[in-house]
PDB file of N, CA and C in Angstrom:
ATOM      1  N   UNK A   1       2.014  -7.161  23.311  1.00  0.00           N
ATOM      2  CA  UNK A   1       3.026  -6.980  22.271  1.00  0.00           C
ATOM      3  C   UNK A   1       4.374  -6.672  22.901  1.00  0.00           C
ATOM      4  N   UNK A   2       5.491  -7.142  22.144  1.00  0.00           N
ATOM      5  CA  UNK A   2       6.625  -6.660  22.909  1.00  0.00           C
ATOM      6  C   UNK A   2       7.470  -5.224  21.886  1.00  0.00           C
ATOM      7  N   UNK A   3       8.687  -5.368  22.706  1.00  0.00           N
ATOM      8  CA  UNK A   3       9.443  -4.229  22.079  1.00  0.00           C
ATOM      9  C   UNK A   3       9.714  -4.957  20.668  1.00  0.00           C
ATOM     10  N   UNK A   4       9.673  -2.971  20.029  1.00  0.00           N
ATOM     11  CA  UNK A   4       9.850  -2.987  18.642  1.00  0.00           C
ATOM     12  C   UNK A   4      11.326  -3.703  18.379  1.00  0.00           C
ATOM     13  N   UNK A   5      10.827  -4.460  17.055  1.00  0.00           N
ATOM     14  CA  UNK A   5      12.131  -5.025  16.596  1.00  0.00           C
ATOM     15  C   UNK A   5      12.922  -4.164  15.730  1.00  0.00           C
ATOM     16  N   UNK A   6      12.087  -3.260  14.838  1.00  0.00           N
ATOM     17  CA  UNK A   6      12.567  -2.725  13.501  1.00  0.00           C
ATOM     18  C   UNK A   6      11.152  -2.097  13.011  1.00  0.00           C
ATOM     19  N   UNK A   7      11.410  -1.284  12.276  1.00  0.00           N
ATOM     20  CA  UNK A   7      10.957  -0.536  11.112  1.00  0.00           C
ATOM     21  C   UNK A   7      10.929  -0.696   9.733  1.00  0.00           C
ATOM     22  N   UNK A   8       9.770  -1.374   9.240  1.00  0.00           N
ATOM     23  CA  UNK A   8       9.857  -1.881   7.491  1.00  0.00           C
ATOM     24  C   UNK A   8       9.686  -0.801   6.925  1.00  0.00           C
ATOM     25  N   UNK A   9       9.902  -0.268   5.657  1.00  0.00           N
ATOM     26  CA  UNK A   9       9.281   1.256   5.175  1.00  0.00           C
ATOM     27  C   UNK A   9       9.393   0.521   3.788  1.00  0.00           C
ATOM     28  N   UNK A  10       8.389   0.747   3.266  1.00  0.00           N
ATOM     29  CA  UNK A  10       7.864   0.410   1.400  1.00  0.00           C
ATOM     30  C   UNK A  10       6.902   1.659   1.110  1.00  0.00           C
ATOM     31  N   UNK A  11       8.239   1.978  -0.461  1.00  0.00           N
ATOM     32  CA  UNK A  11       7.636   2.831  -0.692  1.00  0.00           C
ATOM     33  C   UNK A  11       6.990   2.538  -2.313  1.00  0.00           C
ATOM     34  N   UNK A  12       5.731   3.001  -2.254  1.00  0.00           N
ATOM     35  CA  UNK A  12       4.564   2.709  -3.173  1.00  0.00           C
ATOM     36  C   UNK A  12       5.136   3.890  -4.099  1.00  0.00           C
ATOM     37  N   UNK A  13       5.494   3.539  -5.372  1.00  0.00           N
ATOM     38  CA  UNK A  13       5.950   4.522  -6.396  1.00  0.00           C
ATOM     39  C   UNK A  13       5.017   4.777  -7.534  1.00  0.00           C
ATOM     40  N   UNK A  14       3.843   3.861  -8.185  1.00  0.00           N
ATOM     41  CA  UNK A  14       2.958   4.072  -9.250  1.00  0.00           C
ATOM     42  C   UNK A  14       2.726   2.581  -9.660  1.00  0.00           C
ATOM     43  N   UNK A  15       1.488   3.159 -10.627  1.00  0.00           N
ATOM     44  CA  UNK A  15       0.452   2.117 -10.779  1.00  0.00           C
ATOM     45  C   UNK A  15       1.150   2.629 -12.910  1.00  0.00           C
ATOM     46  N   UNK A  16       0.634   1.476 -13.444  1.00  0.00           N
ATOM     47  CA  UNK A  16       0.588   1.339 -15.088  1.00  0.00           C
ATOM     48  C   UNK A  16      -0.738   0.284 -16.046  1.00  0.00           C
ATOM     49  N   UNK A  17      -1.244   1.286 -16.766  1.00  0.00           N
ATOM     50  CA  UNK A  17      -2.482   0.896 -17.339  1.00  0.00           C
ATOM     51  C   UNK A  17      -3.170   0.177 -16.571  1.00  0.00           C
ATOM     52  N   UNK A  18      -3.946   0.648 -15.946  1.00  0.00           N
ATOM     53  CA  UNK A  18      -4.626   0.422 -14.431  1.00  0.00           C
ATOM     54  C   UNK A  18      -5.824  -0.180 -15.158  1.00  0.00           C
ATOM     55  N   UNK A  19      -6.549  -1.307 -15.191  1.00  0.00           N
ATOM     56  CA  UNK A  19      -8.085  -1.399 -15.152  1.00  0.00           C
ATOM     57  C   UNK A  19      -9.408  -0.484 -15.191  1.00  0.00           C
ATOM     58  N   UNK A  20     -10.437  -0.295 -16.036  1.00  0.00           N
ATOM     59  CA  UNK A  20     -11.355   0.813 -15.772  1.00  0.00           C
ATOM     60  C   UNK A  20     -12.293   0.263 -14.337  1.00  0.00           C
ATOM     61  N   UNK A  21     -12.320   0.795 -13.703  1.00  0.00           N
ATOM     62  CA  UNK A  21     -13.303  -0.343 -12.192  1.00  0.00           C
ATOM     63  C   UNK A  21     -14.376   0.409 -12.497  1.00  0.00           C
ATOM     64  N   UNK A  22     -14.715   2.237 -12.555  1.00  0.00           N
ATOM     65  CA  UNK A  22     -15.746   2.804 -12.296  1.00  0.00           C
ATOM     66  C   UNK A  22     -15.910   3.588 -13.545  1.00  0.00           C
ATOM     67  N   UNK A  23     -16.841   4.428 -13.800  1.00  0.00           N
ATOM     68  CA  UNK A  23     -17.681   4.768 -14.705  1.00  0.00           C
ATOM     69  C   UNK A  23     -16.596   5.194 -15.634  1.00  0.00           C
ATOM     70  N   UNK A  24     -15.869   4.593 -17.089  1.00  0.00           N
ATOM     71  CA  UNK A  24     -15.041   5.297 -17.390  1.00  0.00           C
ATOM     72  C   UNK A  24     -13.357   5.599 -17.291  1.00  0.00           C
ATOM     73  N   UNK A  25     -13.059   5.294 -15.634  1.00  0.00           N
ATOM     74  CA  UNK A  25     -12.037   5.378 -15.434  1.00  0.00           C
ATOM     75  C   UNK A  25     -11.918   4.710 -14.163  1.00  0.00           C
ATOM     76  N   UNK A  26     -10.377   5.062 -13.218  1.00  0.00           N
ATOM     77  CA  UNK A  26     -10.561   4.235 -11.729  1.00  0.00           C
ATOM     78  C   UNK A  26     -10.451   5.296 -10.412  1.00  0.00           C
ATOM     79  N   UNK A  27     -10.039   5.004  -9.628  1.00  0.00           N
ATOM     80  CA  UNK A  27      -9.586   5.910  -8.284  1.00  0.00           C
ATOM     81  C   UNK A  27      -9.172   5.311  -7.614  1.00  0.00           C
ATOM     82  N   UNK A  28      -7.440   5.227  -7.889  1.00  0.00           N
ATOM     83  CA  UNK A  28      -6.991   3.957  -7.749  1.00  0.00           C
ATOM     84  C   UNK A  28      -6.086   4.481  -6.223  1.00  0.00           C
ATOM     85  N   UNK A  29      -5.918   3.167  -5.552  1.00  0.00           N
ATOM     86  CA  UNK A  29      -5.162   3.415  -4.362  1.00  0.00           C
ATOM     87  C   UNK A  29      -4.583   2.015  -3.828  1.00  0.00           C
ATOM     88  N   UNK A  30      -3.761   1.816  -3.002  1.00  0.00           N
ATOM     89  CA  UNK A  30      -2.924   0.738  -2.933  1.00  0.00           C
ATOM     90  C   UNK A  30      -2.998   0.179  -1.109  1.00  0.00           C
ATOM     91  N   UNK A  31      -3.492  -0.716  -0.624  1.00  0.00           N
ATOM     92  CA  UNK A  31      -3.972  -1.571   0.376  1.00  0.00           C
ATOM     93  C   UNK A  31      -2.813  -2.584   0.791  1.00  0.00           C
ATOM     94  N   UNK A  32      -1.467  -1.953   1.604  1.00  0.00           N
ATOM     95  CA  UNK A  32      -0.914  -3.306   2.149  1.00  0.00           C
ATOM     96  C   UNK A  32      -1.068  -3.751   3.636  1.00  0.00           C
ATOM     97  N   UNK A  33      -0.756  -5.386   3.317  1.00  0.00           N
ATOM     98  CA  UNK A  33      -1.017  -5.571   4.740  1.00  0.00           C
ATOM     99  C   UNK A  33       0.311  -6.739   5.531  1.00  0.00           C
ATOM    100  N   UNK A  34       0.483  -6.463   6.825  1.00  0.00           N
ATOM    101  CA  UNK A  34       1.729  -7.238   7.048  1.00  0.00           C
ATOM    102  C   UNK A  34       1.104  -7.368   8.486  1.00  0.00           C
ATOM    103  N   UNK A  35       1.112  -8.909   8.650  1.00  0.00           N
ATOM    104  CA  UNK A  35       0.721  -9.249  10.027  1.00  0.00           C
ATOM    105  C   UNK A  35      -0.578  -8.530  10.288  1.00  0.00           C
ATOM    106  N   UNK A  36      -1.181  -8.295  11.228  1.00  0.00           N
ATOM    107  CA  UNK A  36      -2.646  -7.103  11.617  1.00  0.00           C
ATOM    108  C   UNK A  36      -2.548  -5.651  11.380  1.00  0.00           C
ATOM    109  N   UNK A  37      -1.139  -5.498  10.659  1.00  0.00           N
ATOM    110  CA  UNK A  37      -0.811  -4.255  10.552  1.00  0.00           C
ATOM    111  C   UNK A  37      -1.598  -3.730   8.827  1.00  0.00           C
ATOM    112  N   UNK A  38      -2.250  -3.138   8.789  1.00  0.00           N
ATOM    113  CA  UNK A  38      -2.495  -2.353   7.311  1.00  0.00           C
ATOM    114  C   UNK A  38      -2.148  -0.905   7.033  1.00  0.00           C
ATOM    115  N   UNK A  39      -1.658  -0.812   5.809  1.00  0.00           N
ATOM    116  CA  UNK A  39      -1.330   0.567   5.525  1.00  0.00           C
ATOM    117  C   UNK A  39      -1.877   0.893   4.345  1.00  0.00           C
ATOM    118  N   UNK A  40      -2.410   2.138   3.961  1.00  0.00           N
ATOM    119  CA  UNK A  40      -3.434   2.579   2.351  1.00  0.00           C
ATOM    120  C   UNK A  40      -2.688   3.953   1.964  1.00  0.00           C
ATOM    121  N   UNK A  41      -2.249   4.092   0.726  1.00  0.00           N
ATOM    122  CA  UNK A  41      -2.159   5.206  -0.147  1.00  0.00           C
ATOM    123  C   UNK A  41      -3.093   5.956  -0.035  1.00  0.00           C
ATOM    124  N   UNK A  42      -3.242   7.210  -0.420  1.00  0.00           N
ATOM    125  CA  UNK A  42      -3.796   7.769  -0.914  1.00  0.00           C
ATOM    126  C   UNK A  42      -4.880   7.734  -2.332  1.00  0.00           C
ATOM    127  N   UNK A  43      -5.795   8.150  -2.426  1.00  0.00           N
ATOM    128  CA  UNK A  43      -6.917   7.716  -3.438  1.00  0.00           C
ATOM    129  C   UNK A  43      -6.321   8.800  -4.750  1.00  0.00           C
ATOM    130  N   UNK A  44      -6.479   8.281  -5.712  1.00  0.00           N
ATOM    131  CA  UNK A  44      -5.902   9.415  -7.223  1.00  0.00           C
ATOM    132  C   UNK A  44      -7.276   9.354  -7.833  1.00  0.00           C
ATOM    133  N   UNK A  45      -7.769  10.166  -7.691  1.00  0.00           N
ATOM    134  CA  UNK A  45      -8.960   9.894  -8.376  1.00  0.00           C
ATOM    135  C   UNK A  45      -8.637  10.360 -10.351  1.00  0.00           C
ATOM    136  N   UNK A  46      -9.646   9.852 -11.005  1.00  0.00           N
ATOM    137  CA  UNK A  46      -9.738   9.553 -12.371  1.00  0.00           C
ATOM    138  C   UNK A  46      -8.483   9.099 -12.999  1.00  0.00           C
ATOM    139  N   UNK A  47      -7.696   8.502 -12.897  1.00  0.00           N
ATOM    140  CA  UNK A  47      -6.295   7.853 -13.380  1.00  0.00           C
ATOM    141  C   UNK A  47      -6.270   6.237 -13.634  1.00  0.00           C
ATOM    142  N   UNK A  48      -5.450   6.234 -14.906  1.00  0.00           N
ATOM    143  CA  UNK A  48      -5.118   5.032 -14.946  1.00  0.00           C
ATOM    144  C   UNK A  48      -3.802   5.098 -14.719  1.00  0.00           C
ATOM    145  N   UNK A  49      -3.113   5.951 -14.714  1.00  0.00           N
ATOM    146  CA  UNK A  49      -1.438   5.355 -14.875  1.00  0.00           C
ATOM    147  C   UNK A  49      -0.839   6.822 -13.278  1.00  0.00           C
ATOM    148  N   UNK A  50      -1.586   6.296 -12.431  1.00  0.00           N
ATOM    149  CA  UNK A  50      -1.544   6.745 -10.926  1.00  0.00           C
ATOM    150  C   UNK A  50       0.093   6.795 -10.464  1.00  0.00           C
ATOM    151  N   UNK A  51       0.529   7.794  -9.710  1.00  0.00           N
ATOM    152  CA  UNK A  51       2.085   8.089  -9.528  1.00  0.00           C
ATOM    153  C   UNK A  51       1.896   8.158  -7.945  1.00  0.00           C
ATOM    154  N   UNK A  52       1.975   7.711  -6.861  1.00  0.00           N
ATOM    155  CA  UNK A  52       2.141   8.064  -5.192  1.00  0.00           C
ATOM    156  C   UNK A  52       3.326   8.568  -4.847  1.00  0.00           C
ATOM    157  N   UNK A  53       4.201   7.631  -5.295  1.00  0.00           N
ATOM    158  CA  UNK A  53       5.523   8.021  -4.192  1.00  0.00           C
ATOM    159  C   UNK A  53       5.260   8.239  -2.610  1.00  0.00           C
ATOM    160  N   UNK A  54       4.892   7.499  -2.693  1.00  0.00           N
ATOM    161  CA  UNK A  54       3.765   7.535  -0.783  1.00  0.00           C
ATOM    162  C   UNK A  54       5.482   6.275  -0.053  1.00  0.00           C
ATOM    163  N   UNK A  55       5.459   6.469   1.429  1.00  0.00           N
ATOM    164  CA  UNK A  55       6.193   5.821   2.096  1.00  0.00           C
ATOM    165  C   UNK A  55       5.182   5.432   2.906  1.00  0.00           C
ATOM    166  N   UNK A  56       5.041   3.821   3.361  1.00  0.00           N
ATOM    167  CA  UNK A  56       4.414   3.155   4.206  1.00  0.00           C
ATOM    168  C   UNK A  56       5.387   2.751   5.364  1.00  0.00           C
ATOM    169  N   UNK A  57       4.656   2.807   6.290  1.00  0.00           N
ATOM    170  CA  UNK A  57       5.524   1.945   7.729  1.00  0.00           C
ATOM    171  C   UNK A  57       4.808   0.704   8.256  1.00  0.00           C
ATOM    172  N   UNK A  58       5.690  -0.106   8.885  1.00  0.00           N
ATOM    173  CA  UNK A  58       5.460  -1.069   9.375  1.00  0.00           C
ATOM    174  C   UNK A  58       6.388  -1.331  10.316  1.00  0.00           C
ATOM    175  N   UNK A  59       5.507  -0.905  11.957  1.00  0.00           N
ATOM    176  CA  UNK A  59       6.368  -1.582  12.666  1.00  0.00           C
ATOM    177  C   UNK A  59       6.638  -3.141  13.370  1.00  0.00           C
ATOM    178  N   UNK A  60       7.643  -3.487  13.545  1.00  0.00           N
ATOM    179  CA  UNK A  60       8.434  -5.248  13.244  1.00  0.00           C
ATOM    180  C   UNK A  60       8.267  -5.242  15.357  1.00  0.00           C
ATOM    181  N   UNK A  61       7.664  -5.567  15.501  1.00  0.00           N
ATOM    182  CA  UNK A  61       7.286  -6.439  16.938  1.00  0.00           C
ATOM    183  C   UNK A  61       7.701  -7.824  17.242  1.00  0.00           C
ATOM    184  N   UNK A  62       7.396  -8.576  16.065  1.00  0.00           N
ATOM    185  CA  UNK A  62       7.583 -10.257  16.272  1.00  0.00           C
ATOM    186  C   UNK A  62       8.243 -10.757  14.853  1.00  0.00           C
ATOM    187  N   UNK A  63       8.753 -12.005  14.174  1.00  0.00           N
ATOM    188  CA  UNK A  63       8.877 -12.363  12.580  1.00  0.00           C
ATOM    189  C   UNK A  63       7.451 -12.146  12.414  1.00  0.00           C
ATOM    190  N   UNK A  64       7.731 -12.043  11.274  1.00  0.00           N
ATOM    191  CA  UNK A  64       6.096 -12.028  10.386  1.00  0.00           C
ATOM    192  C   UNK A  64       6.354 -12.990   9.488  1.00  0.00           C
ATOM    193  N   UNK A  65       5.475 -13.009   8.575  1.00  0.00           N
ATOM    194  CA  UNK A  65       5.209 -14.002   7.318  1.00  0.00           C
ATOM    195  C   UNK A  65       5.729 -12.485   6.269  1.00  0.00           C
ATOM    196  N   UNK A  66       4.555 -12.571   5.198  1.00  0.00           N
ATOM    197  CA  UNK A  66       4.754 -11.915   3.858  1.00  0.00           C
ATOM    198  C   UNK A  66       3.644 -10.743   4.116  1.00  0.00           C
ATOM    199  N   UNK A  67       4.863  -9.677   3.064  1.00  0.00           N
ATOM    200  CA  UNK A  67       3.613  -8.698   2.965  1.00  0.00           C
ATOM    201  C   UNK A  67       2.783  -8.541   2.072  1.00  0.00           C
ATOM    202  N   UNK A  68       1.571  -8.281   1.832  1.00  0.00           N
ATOM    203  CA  UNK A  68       0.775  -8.688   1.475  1.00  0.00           C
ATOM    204  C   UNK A  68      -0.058  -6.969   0.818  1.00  0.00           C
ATOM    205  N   UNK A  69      -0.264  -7.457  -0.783  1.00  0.00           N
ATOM    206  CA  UNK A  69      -1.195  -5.991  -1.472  1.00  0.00           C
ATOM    207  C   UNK A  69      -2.412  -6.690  -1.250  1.00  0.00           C
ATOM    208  N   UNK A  70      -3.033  -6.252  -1.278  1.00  0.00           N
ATOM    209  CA  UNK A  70      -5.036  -6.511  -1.069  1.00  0.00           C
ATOM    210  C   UNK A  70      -5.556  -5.442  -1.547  1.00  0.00           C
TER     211      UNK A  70
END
């Protein structure tokens, strides 16, 4: 890998009328991914309308493509 190019930072602010996935309700959390790089929120357990305010990093080595929720 070479030297860092840059620093991406996305920040994950909340989820709205979320899907029920598990018994009732969800435990919802947020999965991005950029290049081999992945970053995950934190889990909210029993929520549908989930609030993070979480800051993700991504450090910029090479161009990338798109970032990517999963």
């Amino acid at each position: 890998m070479g030297e860092q190019l840059g620093l991406l930072k996305v920040t994950v602010v909340q989820g709205k009328r979320l899907v029920i996935r598990d018994f009732k309700t969800s435990d919802p959390y947020v999965i991005l991914k950029l290049g081999n790089q992945t970053a995950k929120t934190k889990v909210i357990n029993s929520c549908l309308n989930p609030v993070w305010n979480e800051e993700l990093s991504f450090s910029l080595r090479e161009p990338v493509g798109v970032l990517r929720s999963i």
